[in-house]
Protein backbone atom coordinates (compact mmCIF):
# COMPACT_ATOMS: atom_id res chain seq x y z
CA UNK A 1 -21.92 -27.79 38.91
CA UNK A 2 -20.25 -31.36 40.02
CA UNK A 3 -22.61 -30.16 44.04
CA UNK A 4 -25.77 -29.58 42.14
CA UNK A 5 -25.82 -32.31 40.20
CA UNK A 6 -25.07 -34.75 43.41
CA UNK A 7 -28.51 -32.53 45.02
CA UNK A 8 -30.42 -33.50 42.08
CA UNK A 9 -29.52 -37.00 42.44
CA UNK A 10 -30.01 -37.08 46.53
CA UNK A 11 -33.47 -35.53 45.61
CA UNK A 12 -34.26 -38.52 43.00
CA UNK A 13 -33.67 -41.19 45.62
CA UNK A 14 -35.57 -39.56 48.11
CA UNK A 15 -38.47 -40.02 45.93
CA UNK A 16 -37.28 -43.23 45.18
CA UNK A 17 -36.68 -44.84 48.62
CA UNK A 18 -38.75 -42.45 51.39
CA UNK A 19 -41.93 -41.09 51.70
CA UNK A 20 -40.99 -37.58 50.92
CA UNK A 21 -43.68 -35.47 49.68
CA UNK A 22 -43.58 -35.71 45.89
CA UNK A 23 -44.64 -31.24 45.28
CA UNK A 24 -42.10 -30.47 47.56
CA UNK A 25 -39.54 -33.15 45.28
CA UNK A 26 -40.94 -30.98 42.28
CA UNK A 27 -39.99 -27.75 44.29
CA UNK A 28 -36.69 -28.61 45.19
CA UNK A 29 -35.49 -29.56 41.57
CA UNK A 30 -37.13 -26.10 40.27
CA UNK A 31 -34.73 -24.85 42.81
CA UNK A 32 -31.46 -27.04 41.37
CA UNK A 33 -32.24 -25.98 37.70
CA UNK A 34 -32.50 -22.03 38.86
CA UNK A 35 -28.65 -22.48 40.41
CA UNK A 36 -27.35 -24.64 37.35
CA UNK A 37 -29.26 -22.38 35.00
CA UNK A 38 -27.29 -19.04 37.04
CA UNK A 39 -24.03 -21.09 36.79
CA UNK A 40 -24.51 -21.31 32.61
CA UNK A 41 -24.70 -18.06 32.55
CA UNK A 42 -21.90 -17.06 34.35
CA UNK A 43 -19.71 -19.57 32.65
CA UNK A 44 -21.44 -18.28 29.42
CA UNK A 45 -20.57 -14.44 30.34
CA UNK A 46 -16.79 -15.85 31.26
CA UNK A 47 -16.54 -17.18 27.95
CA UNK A 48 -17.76 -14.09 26.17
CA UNK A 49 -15.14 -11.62 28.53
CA UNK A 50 -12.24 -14.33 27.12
CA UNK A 51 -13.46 -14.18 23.24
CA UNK A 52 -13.30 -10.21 23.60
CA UNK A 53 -10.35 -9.85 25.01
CA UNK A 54 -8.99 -12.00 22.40
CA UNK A 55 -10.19 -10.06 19.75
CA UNK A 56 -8.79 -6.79 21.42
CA UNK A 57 -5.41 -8.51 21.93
CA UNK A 58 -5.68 -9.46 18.29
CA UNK A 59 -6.24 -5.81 17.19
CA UNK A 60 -3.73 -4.42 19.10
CA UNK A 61 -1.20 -7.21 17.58
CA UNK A 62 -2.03 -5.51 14.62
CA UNK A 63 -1.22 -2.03 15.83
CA UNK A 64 1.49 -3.11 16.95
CA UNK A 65 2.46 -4.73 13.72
CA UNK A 66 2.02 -1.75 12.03
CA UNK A 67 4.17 0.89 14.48
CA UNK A 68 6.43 -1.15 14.00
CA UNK A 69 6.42 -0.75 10.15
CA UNK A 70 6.75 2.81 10.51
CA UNK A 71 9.36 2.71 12.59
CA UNK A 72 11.60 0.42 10.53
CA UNK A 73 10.87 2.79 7.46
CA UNK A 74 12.07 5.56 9.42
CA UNK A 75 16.35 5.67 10.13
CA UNK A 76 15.99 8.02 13.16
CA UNK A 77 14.53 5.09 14.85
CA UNK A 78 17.52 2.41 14.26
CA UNK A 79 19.46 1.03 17.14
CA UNK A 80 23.36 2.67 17.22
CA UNK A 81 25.95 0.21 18.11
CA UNK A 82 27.88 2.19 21.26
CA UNK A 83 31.14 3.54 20.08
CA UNK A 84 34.09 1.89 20.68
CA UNK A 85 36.32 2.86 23.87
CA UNK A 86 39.45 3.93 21.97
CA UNK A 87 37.46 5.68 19.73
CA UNK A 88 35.48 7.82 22.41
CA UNK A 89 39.26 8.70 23.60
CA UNK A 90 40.00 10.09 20.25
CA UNK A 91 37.10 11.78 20.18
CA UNK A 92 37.65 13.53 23.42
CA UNK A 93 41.13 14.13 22.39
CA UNK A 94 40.21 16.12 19.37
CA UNK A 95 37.25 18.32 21.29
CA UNK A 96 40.28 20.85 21.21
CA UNK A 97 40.69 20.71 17.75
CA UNK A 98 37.38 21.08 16.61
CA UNK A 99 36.61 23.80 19.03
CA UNK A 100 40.00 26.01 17.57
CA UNK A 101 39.33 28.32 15.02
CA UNK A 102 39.10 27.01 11.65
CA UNK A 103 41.49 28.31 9.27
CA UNK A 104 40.97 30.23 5.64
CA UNK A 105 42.17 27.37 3.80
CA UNK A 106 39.28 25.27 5.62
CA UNK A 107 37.03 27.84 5.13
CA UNK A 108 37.33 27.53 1.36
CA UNK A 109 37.14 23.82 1.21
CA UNK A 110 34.09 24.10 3.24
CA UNK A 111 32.26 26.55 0.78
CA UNK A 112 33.60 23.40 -2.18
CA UNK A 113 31.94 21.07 -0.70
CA UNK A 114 29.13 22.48 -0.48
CA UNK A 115 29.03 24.27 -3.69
CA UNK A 116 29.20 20.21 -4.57
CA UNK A 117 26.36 19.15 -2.34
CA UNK A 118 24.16 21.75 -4.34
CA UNK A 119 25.01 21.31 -7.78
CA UNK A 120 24.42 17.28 -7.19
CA UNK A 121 20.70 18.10 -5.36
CA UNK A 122 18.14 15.43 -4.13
CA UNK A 123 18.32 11.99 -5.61
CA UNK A 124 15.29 10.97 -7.53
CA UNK A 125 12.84 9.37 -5.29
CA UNK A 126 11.72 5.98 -7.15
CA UNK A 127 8.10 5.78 -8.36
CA UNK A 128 5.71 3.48 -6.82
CA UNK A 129 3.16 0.89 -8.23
CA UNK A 130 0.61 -1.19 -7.53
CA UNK A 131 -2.40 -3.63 -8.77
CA UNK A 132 -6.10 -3.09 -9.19
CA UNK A 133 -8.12 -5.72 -10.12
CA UNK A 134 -11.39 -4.98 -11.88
CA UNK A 135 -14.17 -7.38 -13.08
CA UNK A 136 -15.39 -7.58 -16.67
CA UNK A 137 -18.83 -6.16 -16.64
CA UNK A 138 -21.58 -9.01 -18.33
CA UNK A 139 -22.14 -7.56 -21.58
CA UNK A 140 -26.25 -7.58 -22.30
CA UNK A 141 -25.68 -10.05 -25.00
CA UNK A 142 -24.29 -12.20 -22.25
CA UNK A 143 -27.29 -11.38 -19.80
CA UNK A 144 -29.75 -12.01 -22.55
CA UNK A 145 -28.39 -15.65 -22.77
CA UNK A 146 -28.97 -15.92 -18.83
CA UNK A 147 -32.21 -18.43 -18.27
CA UNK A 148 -35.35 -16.70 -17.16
CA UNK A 149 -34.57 -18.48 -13.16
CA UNK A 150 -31.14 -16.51 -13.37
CA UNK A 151 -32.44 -13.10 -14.64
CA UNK A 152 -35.35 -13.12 -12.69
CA UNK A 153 -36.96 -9.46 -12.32
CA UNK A 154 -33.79 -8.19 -12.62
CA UNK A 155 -33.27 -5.62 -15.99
CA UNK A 156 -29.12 -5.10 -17.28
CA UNK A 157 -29.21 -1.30 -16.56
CA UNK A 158 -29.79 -2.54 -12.88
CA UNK A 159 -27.12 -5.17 -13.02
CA UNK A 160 -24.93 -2.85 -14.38
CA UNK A 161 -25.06 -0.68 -11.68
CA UNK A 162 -24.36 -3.36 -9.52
CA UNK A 163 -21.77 -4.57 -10.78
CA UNK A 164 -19.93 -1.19 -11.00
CA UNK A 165 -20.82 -0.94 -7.40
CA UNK A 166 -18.69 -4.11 -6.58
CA UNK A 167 -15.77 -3.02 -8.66
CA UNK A 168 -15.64 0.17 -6.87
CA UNK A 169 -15.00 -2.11 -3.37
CA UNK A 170 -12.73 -3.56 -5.38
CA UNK A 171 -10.77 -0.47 -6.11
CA UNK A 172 -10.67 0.86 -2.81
CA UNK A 173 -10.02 -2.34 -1.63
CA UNK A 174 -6.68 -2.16 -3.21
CA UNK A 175 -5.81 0.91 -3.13
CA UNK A 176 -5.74 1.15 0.81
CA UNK A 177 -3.70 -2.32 0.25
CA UNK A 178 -1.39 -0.63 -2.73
CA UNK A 179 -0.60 2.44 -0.56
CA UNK A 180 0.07 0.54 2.35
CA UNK A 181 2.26 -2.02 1.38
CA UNK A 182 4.62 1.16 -1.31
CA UNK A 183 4.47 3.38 2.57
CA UNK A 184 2.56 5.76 0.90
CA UNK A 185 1.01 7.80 3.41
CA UNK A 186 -2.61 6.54 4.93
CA UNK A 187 -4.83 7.39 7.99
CA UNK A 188 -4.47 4.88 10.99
CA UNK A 189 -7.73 3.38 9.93
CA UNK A 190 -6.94 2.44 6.80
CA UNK A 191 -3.60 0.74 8.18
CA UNK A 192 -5.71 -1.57 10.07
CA UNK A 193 -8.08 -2.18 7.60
CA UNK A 194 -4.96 -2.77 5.03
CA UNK A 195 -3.24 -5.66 7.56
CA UNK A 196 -6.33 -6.99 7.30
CA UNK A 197 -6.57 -7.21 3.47
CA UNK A 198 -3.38 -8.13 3.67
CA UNK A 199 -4.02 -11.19 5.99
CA UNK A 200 -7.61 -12.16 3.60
CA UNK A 201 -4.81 -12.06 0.67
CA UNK A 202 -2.95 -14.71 2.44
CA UNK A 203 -5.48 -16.63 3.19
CA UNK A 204 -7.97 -16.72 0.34
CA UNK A 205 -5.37 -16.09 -2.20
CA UNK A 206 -5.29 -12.56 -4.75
CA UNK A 207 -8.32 -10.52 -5.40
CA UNK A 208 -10.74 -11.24 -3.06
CA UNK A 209 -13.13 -9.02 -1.32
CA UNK A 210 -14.91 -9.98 2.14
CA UNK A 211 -18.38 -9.91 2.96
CA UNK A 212 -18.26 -6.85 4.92
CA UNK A 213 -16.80 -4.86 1.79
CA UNK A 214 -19.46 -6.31 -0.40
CA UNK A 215 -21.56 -5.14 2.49
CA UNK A 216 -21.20 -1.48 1.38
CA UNK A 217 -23.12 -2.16 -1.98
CA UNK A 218 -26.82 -1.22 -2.10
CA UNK A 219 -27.79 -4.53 -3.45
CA UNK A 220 -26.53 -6.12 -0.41
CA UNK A 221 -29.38 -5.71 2.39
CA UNK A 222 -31.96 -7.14 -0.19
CA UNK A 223 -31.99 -10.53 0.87
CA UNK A 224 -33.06 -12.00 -2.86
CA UNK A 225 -31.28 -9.60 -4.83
CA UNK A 226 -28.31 -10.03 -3.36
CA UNK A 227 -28.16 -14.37 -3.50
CA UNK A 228 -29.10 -13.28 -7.10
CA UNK A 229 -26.81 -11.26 -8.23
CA UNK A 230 -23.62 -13.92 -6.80
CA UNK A 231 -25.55 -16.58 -8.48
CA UNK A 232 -24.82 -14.57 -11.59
CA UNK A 233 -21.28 -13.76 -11.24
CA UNK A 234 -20.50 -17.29 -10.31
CA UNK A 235 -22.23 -18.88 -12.96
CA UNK A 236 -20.59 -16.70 -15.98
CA UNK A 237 -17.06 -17.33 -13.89
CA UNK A 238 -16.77 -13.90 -12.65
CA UNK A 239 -16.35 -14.79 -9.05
CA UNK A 240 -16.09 -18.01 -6.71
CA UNK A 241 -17.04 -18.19 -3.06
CA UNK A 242 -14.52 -19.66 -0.71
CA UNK A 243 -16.14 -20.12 2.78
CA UNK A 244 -14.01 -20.16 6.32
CA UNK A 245 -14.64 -21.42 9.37
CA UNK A 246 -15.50 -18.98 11.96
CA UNK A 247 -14.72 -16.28 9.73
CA UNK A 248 -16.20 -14.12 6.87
CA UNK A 249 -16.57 -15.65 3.56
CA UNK A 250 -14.22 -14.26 0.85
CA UNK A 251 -15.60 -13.65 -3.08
CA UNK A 252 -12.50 -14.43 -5.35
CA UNK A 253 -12.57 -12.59 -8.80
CA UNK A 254 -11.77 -14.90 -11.64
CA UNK A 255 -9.76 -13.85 -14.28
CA UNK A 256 -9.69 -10.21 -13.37
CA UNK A 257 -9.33 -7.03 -15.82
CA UNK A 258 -5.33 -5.58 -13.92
CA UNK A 259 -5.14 -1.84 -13.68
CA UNK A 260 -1.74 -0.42 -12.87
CA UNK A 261 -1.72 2.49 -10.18
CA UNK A 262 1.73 4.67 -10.62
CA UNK A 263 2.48 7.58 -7.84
């Protein structure tokens, strides 16, 4: 870039100082804008390769992040300390013993213990819980009160529908996030979608939901409908926006309605 520029300015004082023919001045800096113009781009594709391949290295953190989960919850995956030396010696000592036949009187303590082991069974496995939050839906008396710039064209059967449509997000939403965080059983896609509820919870605080949740609601993709409908929900205190820098805004509910999920 640093060469270009110095041609650009060698071409300047030519005009400048010599009797160089002013079209073919014209010509040559057509030709220094083509090469700085290539150069952007390439620097501009370089960038691009680097932001991708930080968003893959990202994603994979996250993978990773998440094997490793499942292999802490697992005790077949724990690191054994090596046994001691004088202990391997013992144990190599008594091969012979354990190898010899058992006796009777062995035998029947054997068939005890065991007779134990069944009458005491399989502890009870603890039950597992988590949160759903749910937004109170606008009653009509409330959407009658609205002012006619608020309503707009919009009727409260539509709203309603809406609004259980964002509540349903909701739900899912923290479900996937529920199940994860109890190791309940969940598809590898919902694992990576759940560390990344989970990292939107840290951020934006409880009971949020992210743009490309809120995506999935039909309202959504109409352009007015949609800046109506969050002009509603923040102005009766139902939600508040919270925007981030170089990342998706998050819709915080306010004062949620708490389901509790039992498995």
């Amino acid at each position: 870039m640093e060469t270009l520029l110095c041609h650009f300015d060698e071409t300047t004082s030519a005009i400048l100082t010599t009797d160089e023919d002013l079209m073919s001045c014209i010509i040559h800096y057509r030709e220094i804008l083509q090469e700085m113009e290539q150069v952007n781009d390439k620097m501009r594709k370089e960038i691009d390769d680097f932001y991708n391949k930080t968003d893959y290295l990202y994603t994979q953190k996250i993978r990773m992040a998440i094997i490793r989960d499942d292999m802490n919850s697992h005790p077949e995956y724990d690191i054994k300390d090596d046994p001691e030396p004088n202990k391997m010696t013992s144990e190599e000592g008594s091969e012979n013993k354990e190898n010899a036949k058992p006796l009777k009187n062995s035998n029947i303590a054997g068939t005890k213990n065991q007779a134990v082991v069944k009458k005491s069974g399989k502890p009870k496995k603890t039950q597992k819980h988590w949160l759903i939050p749910q937004m109170d839906i606008l009653s009509e008396e409330e959407f009658n009160k609205l002012t006619r710039h608020d309503r707009g064209r919009l009727k409260y059967l539509q709203l309603k529908i809406y609004l259980d449509e964002i509540n349903e997000q909701y739900r899912k939403k923290y479900d996937i996030l529920g199940r994860f965080m109890n190791k309940v059983k969940i598809t590898a896609d919902e694992k990576y979608q759940a560390q990344t509820f989970f990292n939107d919870d840290n951020d934006g605080g409880k009971y949020n939901l992210g743009e490309k949740e809120l995506a999935e609601c039909s309202f959504y993709k109409k352009g007015h409908t949609k800046g109506q409908i969050l002009n509603i929900l923040k102005n009766t205190g139902r939600i508040s926006e919270k925007r981030r820098p170089k990342k998706s805004t998050l819709f915080h509910l306010s004062n949620p309605r708490i389901e509790e999920i039992t498995k």
